[in-house]
Each structure stands twice: as structure tokens, then as C-alpha cells.
Protein backbone atom coordinates (compact mmCIF):
# COMPACT_ATOMS: atom_id res chain seq x y z
CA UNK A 1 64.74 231.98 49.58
CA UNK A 2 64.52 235.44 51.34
CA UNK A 3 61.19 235.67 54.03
CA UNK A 4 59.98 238.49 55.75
CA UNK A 5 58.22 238.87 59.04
CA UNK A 6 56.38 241.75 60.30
CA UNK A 7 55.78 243.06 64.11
CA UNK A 8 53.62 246.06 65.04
CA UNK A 9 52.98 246.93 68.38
CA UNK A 10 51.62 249.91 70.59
CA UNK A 11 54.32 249.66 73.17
CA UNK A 12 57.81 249.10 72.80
CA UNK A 13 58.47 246.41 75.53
CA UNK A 14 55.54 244.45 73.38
CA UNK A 15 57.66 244.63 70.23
CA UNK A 16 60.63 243.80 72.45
CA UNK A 17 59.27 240.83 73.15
CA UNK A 18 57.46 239.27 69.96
CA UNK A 19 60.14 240.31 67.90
CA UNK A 20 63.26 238.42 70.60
CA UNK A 21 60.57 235.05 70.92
CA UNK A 22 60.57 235.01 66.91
CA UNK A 23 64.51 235.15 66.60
CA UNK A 24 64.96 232.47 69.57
CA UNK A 25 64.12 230.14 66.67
CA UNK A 26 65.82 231.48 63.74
CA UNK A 27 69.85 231.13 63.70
CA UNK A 28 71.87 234.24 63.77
CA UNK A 29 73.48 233.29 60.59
CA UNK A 30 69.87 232.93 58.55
CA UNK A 31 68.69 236.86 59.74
CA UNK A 32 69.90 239.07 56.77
CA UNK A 33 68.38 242.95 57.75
CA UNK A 34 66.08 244.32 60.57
CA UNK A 35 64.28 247.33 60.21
CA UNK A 36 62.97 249.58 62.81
CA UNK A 37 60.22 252.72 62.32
CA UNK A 38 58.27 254.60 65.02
CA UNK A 39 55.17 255.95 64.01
CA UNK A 40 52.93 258.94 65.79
CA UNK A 41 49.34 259.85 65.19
CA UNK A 42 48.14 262.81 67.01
CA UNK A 43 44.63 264.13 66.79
CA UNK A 44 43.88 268.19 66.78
CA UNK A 45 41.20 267.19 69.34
CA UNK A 46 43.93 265.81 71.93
CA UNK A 47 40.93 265.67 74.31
CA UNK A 48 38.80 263.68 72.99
CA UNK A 49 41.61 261.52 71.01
CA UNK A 50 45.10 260.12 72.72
CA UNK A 51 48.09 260.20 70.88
CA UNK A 52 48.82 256.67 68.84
CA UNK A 53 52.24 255.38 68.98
CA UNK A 54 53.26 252.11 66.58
CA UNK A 55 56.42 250.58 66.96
CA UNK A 56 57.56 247.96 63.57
CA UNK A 57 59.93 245.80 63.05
CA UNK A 58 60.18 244.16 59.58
CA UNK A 59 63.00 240.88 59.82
CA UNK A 60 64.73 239.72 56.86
CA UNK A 61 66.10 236.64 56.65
CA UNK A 62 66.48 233.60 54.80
CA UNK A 63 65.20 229.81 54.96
């Protein structure tokens, strides 16, 4: 049976590290895709609103 788990994070070190602590306990063999987007938000009033950065990670793999 195919699973999937998520991972969102603001900064990439974050993801870095969720995403590593999750595949310490799933075998190498079991992980069948990983896939990687970077999203940006950035406001017309840069002032008053920063720029929003999301880093995902979506893992594929099997039980």
C-alpha cells in the first residue's frame, strides 16, 4: 500500500530537518518518489507585508 507524507515549512533548514528525522525511520528501499516545490507570496504593499516563502516536500513510499 502506497502512503504519502507531507512537510511545509517557512525555512528551508526546517524542512531539512523534519523531512531527514521522518526518513531515519523509513528504509531506503520502502521510499518510492520525493517531490520538492518552492512557493512565493509577495504583497504590492511590501511595507506593510513581508514576502512569504513555503518550502514542501510530499514523500512517497510504501508500507
Amino acid at each position: 500500500m502506497l502512503k504519502i507524507k507531507l512537510f511545509d515549512e517557512e525555512h528551508e533548514e526546517d524542512l531539512e530537518e523534519a523531512v531527514n528525522a521522518f526518513l531515519e525511520n523509513i528504509p531506503e528501499s520502502k521510499i518510492k518518489d520525493v517531490k520538492y516545490q518552492v512557493s512565493i507570496s509577495d504583497s504590492l504593499r511590501a511595507k506593510e507585508e513581508p514576502t512569504i516563502y513555503s518550502y514542501s516536500i510530499l514523500v512517497i513510499y510504501s508500507e
